[in-house]
N, C-alpha and C. Protein backbone atom coordinates (compact mmCIF):
# COMPACT_ATOMS: atom_id res chain seq x y z
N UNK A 1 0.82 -1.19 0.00
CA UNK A 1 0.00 0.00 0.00
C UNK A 1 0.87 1.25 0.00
N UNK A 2 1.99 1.17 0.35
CA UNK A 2 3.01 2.24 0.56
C UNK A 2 3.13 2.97 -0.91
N UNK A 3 3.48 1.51 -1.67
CA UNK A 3 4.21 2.03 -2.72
C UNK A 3 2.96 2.66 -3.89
N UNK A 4 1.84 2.58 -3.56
CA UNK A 4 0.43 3.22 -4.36
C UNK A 4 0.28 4.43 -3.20
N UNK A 5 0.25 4.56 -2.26
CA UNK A 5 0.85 5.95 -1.86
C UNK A 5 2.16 6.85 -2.56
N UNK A 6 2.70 6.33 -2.66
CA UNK A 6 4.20 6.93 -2.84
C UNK A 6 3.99 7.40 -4.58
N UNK A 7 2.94 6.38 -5.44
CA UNK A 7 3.12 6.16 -6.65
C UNK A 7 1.61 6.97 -7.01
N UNK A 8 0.97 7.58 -6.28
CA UNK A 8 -0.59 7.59 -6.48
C UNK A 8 -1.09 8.38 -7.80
N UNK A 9 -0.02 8.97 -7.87
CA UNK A 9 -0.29 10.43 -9.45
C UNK A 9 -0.42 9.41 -10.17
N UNK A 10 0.33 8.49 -10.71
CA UNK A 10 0.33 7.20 -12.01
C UNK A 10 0.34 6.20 -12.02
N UNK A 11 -0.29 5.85 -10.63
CA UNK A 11 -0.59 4.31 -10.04
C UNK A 11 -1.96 4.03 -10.32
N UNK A 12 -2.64 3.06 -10.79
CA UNK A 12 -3.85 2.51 -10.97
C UNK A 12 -3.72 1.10 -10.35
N UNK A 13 -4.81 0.84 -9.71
CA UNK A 13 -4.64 -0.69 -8.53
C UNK A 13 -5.86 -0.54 -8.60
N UNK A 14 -6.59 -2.49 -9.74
CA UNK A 14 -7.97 -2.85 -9.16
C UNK A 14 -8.06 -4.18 -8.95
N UNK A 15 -8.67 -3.90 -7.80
CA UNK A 15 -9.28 -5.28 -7.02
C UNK A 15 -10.53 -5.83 -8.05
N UNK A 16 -10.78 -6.98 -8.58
CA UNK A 16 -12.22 -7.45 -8.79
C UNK A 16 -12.36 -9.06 -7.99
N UNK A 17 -13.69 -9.18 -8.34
CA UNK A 17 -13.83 -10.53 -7.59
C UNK A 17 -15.50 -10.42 -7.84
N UNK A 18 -16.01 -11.51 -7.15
CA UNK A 18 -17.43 -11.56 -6.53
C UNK A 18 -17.77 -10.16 -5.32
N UNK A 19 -18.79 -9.54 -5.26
CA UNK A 19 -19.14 -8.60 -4.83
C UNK A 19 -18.81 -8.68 -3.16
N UNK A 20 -19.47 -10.29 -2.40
CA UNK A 20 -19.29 -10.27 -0.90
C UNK A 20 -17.99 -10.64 -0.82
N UNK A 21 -17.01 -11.17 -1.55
CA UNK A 21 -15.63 -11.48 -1.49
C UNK A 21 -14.80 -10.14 -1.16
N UNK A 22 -14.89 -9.40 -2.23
CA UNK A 22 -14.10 -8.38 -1.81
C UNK A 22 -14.91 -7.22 -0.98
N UNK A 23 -15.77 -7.10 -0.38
CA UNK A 23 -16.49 -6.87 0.57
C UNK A 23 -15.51 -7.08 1.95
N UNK A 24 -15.36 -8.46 1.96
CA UNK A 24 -14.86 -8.93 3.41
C UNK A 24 -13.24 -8.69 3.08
N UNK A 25 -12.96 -8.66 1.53
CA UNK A 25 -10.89 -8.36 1.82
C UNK A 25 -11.55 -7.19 2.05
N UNK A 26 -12.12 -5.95 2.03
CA UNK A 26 -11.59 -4.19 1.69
C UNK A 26 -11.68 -4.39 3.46
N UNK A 27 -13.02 -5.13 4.46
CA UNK A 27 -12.88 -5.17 5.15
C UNK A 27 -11.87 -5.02 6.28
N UNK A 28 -10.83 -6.11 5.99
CA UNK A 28 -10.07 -6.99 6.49
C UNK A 28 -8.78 -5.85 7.38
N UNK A 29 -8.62 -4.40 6.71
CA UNK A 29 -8.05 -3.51 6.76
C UNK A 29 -8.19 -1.80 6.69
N UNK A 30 -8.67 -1.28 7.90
CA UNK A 30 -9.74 -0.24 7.72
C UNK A 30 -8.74 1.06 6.81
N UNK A 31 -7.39 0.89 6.70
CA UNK A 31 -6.77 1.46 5.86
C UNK A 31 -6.82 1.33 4.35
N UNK A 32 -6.84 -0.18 3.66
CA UNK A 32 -7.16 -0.19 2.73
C UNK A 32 -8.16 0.57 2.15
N UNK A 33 -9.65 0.23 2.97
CA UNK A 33 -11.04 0.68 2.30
C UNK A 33 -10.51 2.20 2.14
N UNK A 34 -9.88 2.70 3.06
CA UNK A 34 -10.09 4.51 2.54
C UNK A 34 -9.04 4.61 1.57
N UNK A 35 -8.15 3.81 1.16
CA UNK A 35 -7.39 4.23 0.08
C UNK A 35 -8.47 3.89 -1.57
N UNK A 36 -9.35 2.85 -1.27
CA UNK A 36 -10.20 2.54 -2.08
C UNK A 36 -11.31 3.61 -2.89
N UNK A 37 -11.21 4.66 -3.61
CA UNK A 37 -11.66 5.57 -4.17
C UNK A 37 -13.20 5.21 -4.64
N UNK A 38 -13.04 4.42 -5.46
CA UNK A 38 -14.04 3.75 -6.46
C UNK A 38 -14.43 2.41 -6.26
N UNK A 39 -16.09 2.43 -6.55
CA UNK A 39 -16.29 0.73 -6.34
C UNK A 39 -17.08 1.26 -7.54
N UNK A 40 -16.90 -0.19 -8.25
CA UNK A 40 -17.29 0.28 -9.48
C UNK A 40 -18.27 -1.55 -9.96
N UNK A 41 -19.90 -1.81 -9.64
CA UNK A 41 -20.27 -3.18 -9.74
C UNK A 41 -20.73 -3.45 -10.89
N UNK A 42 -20.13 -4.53 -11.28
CA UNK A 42 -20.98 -4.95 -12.71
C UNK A 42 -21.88 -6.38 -12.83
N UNK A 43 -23.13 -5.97 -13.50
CA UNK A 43 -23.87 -7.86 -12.75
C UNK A 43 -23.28 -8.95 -13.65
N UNK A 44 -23.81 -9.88 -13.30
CA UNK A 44 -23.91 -10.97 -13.77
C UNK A 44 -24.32 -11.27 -15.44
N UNK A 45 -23.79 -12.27 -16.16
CA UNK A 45 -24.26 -12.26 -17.51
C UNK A 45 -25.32 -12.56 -17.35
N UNK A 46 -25.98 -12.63 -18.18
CA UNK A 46 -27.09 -13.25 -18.85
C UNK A 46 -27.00 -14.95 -19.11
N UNK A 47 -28.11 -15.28 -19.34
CA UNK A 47 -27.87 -16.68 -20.07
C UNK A 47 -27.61 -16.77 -21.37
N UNK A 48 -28.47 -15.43 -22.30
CA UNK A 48 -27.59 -15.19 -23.67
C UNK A 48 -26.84 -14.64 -23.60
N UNK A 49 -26.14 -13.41 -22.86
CA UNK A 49 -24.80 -12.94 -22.92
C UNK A 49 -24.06 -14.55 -22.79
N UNK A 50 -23.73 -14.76 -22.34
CA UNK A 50 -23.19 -16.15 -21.99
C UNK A 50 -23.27 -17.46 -23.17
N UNK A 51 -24.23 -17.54 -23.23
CA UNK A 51 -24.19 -18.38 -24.93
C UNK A 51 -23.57 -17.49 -25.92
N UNK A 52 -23.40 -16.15 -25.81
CA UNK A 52 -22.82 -15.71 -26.83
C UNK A 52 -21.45 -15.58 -26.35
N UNK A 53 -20.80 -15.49 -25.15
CA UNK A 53 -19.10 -15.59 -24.93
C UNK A 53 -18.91 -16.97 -25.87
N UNK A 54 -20.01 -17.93 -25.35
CA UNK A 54 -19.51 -19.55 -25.37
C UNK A 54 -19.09 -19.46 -27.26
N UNK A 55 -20.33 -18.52 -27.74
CA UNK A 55 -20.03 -19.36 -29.30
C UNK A 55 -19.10 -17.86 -29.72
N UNK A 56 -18.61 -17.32 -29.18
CA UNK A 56 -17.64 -16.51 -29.62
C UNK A 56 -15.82 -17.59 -29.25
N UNK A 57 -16.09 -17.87 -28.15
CA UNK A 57 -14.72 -18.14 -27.97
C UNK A 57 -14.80 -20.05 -28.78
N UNK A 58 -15.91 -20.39 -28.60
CA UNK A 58 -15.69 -21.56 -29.73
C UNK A 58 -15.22 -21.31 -31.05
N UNK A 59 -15.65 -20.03 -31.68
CA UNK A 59 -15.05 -19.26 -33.20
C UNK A 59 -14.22 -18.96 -32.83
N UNK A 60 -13.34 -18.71 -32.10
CA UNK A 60 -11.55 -18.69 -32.15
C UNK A 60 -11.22 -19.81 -31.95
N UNK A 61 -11.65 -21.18 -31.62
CA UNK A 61 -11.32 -22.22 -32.41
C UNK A 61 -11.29 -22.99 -33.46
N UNK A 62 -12.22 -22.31 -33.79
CA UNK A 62 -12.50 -23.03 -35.08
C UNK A 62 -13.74 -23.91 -35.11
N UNK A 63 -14.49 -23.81 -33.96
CA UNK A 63 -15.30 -24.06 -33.99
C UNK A 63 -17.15 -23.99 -33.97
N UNK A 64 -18.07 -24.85 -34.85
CA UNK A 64 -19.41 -23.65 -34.62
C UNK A 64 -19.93 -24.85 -33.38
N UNK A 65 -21.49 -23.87 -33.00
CA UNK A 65 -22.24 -24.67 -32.12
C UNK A 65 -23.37 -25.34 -32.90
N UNK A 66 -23.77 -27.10 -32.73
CA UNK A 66 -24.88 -26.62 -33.61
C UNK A 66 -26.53 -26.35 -32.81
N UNK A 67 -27.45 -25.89 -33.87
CA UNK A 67 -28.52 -25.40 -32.81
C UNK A 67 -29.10 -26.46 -31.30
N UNK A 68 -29.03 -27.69 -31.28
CA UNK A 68 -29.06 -28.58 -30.27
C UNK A 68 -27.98 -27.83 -28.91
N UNK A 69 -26.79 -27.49 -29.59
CA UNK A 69 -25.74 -27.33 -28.89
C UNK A 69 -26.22 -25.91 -28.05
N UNK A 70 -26.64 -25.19 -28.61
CA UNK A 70 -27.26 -23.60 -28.14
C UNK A 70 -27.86 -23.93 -27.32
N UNK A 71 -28.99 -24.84 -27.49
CA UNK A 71 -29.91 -24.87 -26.66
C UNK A 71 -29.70 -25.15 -25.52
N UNK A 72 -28.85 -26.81 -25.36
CA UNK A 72 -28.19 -27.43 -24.40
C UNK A 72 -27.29 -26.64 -23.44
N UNK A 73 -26.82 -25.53 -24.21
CA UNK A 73 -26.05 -24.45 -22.96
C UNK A 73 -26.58 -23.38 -22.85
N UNK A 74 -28.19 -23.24 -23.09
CA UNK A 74 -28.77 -21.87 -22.91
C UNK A 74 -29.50 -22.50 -21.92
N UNK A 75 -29.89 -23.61 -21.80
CA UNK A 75 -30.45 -24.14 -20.53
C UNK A 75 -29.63 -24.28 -19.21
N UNK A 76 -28.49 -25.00 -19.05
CA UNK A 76 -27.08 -24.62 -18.70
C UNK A 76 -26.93 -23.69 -18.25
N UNK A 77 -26.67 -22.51 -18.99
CA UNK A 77 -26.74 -20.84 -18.34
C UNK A 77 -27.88 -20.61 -17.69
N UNK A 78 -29.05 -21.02 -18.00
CA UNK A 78 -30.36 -20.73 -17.23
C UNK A 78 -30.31 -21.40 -15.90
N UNK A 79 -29.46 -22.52 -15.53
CA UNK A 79 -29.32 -23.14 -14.26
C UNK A 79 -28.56 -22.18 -13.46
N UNK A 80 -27.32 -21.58 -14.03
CA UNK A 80 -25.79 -21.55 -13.46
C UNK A 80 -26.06 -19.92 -12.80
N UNK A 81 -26.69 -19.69 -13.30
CA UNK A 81 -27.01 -18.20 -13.21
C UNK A 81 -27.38 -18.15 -11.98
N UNK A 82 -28.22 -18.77 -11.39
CA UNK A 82 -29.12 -19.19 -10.36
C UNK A 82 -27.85 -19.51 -8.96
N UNK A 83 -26.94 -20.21 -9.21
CA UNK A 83 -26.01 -20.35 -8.28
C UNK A 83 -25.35 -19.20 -7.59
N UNK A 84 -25.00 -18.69 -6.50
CA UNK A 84 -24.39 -17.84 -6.32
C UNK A 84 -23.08 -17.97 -6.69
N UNK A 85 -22.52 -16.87 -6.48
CA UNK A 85 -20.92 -17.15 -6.98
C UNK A 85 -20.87 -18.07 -8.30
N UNK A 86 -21.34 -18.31 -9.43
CA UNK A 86 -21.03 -19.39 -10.44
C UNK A 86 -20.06 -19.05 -11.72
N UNK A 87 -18.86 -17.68 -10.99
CA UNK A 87 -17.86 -17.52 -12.01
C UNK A 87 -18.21 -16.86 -13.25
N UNK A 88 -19.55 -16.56 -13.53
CA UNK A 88 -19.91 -15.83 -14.60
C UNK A 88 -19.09 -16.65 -15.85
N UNK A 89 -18.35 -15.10 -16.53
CA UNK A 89 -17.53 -15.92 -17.55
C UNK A 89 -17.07 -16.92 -18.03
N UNK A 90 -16.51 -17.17 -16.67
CA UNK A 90 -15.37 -18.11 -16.33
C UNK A 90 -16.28 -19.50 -16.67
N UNK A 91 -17.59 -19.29 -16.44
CA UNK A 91 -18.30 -20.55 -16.50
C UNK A 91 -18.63 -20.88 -17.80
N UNK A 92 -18.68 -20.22 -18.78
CA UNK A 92 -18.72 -20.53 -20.06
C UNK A 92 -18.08 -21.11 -21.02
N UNK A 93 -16.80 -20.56 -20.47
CA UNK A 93 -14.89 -21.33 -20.63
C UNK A 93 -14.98 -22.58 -20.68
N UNK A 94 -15.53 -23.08 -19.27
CA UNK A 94 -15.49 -24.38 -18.75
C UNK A 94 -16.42 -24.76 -19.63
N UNK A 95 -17.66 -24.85 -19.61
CA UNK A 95 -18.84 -25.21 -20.35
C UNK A 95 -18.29 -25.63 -21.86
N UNK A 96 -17.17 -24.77 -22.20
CA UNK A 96 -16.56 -25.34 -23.48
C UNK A 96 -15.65 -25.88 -23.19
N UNK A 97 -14.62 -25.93 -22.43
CA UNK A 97 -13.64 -27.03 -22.34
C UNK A 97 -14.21 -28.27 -21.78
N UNK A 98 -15.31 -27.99 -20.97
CA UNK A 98 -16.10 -29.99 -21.08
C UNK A 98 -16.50 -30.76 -21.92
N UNK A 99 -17.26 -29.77 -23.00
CA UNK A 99 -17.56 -30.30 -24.00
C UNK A 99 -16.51 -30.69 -25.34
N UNK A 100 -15.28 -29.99 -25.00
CA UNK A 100 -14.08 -30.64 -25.89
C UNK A 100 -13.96 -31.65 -25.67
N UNK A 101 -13.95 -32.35 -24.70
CA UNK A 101 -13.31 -33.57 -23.60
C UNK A 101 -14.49 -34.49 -23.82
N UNK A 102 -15.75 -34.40 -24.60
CA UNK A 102 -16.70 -35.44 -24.91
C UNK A 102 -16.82 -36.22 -25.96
């Protein structure tokens, strides 16, 4: 923290995470939170935002979805969504690297 003091004119430092996660780090240190300027929240995807990461990052493989396949992970996203904490993005990634592995 010193050195984002020392550095603060051209220092940029961001924390992200799940919302109650970094909740309890800014916590953890009543110095941190006041160096903390900005909270800045963004929600959760969608179940089509999310079918659309999935068949975007499948087209940088080289690969398409076919419509069975949409469906099968628009239902999928319609579950995952529902979970707390379920990684957002990150869950779509996976959702395609399982289905490589089938």
């Amino acid at each position: 923290m010193q050195e984002t003091e020392n550095h603060r004119e051209d220092t940029i430092v961001i924390f992200a995470g799940c919302p109650d996660k970094t909740e309890q780090f800014l916590n953890k240190n009543p110095g941190l939170r006041s160096r903390v300027a900005f909270h800045v929240a963004f929600p959760d995807y969608t179940p089509d935002e999310l079918l659309e990461i999935l068949k975007l990052m499948a087209k940088k493989q080289s690969m398409k979805l076919e419509p069975a396949a949409e469906d099968a992970a628009r239902a999928v996203f319609r579950n995952a969504v529902t979970i707390p904490d379920f990684s957002n993005g990150r869950f779509a990634r996976n959702v395609l690297e399982q289905a490589e592995k089938i």
